[in-house]
N, C-alpha and C. Protein backbone atom coordinates (compact mmCIF):
# COMPACT_ATOMS: atom_id res chain seq x y z
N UNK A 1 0.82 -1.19 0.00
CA UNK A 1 0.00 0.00 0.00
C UNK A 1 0.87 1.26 0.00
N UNK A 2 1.78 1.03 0.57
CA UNK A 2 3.02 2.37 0.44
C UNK A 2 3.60 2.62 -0.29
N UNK A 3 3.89 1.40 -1.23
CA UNK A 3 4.48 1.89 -2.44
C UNK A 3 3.66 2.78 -3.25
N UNK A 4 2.02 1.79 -3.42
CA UNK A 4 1.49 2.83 -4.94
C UNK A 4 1.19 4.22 -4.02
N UNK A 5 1.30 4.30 -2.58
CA UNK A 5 1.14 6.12 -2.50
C UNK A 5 2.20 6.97 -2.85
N UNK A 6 3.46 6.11 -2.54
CA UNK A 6 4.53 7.05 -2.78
C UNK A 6 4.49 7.17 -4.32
N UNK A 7 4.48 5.91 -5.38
CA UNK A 7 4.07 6.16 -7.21
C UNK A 7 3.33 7.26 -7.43
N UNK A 8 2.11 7.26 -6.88
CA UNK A 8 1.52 8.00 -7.02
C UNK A 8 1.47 9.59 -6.67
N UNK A 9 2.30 9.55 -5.59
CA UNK A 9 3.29 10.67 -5.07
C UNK A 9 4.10 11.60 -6.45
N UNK A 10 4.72 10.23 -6.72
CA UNK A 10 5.93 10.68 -7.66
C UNK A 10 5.16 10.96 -8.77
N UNK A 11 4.14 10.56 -9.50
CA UNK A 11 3.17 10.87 -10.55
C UNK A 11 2.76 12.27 -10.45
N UNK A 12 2.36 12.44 -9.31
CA UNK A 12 1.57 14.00 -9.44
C UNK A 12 3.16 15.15 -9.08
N UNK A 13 3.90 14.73 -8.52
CA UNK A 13 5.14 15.52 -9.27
C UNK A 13 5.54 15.95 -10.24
N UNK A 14 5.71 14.79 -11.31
CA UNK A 14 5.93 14.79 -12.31
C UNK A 14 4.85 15.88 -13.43
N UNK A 15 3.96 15.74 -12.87
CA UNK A 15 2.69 16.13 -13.64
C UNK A 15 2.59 18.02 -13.60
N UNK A 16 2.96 17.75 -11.77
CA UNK A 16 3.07 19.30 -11.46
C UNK A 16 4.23 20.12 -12.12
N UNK A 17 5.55 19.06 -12.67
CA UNK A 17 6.63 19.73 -13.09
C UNK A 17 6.72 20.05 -14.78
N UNK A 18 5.80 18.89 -15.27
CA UNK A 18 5.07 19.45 -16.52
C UNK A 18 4.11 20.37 -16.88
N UNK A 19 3.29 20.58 -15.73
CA UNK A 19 2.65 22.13 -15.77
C UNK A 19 3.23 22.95 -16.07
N UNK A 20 4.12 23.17 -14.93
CA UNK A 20 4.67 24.06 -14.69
C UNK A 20 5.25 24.43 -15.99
N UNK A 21 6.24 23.94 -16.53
CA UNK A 21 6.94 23.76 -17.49
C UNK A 21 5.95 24.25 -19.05
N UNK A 22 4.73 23.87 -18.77
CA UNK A 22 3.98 24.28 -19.85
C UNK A 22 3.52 25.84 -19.41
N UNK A 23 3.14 25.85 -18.86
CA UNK A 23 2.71 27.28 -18.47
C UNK A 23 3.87 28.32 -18.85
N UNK A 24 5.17 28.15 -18.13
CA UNK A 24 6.35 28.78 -18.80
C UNK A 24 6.25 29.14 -20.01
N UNK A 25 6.20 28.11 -21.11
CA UNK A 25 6.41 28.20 -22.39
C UNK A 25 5.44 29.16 -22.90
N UNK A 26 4.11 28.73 -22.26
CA UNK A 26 2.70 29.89 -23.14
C UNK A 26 2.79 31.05 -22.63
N UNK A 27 3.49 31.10 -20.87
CA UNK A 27 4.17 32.93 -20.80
C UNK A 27 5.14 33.71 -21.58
N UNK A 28 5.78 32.92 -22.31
CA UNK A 28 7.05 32.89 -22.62
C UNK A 28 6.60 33.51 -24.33
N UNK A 29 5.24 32.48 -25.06
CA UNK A 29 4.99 32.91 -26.48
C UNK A 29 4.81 34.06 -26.76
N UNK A 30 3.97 35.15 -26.18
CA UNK A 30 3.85 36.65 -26.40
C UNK A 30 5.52 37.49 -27.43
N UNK A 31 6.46 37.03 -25.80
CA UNK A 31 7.32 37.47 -25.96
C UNK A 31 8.25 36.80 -26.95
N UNK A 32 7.78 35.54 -27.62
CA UNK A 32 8.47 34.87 -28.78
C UNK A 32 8.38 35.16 -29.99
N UNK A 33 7.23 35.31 -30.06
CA UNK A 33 6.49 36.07 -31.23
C UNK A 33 7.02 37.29 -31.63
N UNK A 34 6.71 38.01 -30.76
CA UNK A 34 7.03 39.49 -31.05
C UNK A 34 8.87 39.40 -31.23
N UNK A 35 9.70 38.64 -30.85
CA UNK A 35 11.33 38.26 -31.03
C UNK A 35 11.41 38.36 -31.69
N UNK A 36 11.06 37.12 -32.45
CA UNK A 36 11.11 36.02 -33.64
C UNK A 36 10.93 36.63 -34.31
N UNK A 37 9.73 37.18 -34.96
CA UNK A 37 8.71 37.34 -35.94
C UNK A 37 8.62 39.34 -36.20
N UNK A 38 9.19 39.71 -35.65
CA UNK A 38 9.44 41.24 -35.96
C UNK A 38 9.78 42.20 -34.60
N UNK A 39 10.84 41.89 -34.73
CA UNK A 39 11.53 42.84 -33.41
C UNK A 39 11.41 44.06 -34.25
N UNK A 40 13.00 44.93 -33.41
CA UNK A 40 12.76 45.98 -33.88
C UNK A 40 13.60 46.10 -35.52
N UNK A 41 12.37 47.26 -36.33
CA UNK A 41 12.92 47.35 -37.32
C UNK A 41 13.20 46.04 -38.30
N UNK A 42 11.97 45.22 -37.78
CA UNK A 42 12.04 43.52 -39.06
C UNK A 42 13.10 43.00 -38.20
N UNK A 43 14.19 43.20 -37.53
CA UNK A 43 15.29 42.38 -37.13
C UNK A 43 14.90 41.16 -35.83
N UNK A 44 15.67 40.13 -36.17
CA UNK A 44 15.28 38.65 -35.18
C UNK A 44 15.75 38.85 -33.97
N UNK A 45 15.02 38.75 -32.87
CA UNK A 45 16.08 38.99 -31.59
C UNK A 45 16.10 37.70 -31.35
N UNK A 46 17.08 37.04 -31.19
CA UNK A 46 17.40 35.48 -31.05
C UNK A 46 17.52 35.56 -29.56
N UNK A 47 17.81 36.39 -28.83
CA UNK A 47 17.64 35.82 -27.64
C UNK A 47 17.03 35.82 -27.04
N UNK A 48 15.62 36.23 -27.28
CA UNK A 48 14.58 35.89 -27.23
C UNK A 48 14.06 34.08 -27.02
N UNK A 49 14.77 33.53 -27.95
CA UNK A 49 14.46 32.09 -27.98
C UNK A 49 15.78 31.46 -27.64
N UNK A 50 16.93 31.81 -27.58
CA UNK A 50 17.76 30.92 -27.03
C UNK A 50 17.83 30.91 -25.33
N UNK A 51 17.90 32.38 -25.01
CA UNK A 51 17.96 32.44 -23.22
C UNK A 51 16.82 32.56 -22.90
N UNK A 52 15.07 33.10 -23.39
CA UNK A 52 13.87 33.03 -23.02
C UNK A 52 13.02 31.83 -22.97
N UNK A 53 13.21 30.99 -23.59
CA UNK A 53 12.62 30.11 -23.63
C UNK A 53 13.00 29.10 -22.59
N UNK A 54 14.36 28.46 -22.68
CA UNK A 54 14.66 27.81 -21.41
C UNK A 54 14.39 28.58 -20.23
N UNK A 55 14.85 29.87 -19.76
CA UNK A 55 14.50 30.28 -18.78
C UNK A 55 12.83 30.40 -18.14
N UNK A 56 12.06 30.59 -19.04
CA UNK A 56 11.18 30.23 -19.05
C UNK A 56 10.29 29.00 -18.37
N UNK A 57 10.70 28.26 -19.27
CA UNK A 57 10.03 26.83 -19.32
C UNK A 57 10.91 26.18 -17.75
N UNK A 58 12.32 26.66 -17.88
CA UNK A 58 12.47 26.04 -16.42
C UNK A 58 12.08 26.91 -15.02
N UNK A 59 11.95 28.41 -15.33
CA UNK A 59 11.27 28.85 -13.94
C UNK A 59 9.78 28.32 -14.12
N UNK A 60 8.99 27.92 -14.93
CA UNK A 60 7.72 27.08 -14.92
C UNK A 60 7.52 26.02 -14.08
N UNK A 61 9.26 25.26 -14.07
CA UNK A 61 9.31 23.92 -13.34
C UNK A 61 9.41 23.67 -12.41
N UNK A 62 10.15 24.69 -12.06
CA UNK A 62 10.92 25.30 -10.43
C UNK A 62 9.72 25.40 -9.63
N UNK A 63 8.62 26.90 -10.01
CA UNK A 63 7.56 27.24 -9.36
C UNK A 63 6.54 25.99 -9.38
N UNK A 64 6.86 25.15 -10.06
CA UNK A 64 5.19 23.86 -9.60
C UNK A 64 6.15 23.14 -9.08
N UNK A 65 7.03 22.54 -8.54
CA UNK A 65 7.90 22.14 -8.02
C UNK A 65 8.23 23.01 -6.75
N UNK A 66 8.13 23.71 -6.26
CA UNK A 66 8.51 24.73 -5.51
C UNK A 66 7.07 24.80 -4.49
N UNK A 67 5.79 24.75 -5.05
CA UNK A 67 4.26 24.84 -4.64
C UNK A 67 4.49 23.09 -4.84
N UNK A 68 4.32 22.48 -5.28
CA UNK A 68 4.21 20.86 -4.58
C UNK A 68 4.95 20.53 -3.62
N UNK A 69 5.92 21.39 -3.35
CA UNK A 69 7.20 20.74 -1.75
C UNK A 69 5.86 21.34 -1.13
N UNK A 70 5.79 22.63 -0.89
CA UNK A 70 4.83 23.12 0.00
C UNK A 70 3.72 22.87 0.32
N UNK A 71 3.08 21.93 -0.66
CA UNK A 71 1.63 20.85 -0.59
C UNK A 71 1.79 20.50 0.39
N UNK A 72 3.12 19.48 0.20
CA UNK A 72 3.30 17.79 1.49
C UNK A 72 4.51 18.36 2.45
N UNK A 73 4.91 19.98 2.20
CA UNK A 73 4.68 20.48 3.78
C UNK A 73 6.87 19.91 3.67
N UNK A 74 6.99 19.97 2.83
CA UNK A 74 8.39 19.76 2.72
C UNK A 74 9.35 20.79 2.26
N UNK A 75 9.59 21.61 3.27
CA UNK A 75 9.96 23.40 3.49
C UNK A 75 11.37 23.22 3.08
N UNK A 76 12.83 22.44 3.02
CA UNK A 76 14.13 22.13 2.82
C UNK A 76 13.48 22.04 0.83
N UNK A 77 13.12 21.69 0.71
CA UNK A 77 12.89 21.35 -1.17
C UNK A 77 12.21 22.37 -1.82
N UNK A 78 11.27 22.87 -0.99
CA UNK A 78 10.66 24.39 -1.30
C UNK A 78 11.59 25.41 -1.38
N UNK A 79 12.44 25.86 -0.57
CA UNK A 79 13.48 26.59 -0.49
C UNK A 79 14.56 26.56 -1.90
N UNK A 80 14.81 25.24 -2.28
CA UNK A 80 15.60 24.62 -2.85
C UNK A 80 15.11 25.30 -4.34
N UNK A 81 13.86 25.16 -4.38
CA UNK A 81 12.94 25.40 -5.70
C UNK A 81 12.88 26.57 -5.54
N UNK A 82 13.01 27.27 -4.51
CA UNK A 82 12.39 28.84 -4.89
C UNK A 82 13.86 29.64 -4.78
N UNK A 83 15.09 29.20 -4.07
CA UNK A 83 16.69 29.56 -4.71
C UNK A 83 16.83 29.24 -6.27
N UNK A 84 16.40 28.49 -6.75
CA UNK A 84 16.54 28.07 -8.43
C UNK A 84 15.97 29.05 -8.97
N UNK A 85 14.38 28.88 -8.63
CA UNK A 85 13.65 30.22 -9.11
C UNK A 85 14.23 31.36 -9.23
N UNK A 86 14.72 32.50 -7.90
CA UNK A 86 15.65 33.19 -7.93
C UNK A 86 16.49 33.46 -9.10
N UNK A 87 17.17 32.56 -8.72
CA UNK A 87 18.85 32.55 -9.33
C UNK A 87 18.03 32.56 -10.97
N UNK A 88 17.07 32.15 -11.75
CA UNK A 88 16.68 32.15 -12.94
C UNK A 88 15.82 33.57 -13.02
N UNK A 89 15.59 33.97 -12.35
CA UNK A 89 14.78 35.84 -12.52
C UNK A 89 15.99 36.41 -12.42
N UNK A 90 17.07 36.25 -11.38
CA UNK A 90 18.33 37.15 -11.71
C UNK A 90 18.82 37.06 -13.19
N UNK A 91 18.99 36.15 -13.38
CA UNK A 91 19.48 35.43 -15.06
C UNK A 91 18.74 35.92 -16.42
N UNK A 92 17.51 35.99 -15.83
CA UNK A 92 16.61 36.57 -16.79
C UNK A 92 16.60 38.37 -16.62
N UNK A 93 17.01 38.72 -15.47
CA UNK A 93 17.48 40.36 -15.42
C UNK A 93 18.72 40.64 -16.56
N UNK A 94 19.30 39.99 -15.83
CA UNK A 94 20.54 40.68 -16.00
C UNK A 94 21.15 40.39 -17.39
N UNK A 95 20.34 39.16 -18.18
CA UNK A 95 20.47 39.15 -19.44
C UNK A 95 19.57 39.81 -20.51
N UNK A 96 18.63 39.94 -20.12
CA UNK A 96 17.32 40.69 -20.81
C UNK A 96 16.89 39.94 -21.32
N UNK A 97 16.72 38.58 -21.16
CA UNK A 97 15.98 37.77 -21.91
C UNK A 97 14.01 37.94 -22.50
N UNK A 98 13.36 38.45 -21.87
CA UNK A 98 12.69 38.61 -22.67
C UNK A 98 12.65 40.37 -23.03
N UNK A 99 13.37 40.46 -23.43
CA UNK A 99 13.74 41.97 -24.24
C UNK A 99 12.05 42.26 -25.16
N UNK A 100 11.63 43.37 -24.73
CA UNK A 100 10.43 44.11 -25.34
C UNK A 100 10.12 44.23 -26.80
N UNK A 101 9.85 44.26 -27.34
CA UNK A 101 9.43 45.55 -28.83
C UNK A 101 10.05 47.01 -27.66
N UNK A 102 10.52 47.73 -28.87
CA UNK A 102 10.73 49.01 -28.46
C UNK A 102 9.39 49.55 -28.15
N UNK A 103 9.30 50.85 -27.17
CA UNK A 103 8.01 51.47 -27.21
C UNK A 103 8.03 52.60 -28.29
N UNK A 104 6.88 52.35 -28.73
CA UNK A 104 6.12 53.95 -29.39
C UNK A 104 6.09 54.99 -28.99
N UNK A 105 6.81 55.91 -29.96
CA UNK A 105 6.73 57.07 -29.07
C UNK A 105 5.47 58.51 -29.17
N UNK A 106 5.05 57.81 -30.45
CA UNK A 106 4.04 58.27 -30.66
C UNK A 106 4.11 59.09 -32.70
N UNK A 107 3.28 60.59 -33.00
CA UNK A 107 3.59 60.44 -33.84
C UNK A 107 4.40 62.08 -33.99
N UNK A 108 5.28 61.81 -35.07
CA UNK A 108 6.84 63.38 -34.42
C UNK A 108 7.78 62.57 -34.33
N UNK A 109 7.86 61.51 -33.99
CA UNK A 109 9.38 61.10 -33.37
C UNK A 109 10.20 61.12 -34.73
């Protein structure tokens, strides 16, 4: 009986770390699109999809991973997940990974 709770344990982990992970990615499309597909002046911002997307998709994994330690109350793995987290929003600062469209400045400029 302990085993299939702990399987089943490990199942809805897994599940939560694929959420997560998905959710990342569809936060992540706005800002892919607009990269990819016409930055500024027609030009590709590639890093957009090389450092946004992983960063992304893995702070997705971190945070449902990070909220499932804290489900079953396991505060040492929560911590663990939300230092990763961290350390991937610094990463995502300080590189600019999801870098904007320029703003409009209106019309005159």
């Amino acid at each position: 009986m302990e085993n299939r709770r702990e399987a089943i344990r490990q199942v809805a982990g897994c599940a939560v770390a694929a959420a997560g992970g998905a959710a990342g990615m569809l936060v992540w499309a706005p800002y892919g699109r607009r990269g990819i597909f016409g930055g500024f002046e027609g030009a590709t911002e590639w890093n957009v999809l090389w450092l946004g997307l992983p960063v992304m998709t893995l702070g997705g994994v971190a945070a449902g991973l990070a909220l499932f330690a804290l489900v079953q109350g396991k505060w040492r793995w929560a911590l663990k997940a939300a230092a990763l987290l961290t350390a991937l929003a610094g990463f995502g600062v300080a590189f600019d990974v999801l870098e904007g469209p320029p703003l409009s400045c209106g019309p005159g400029c």
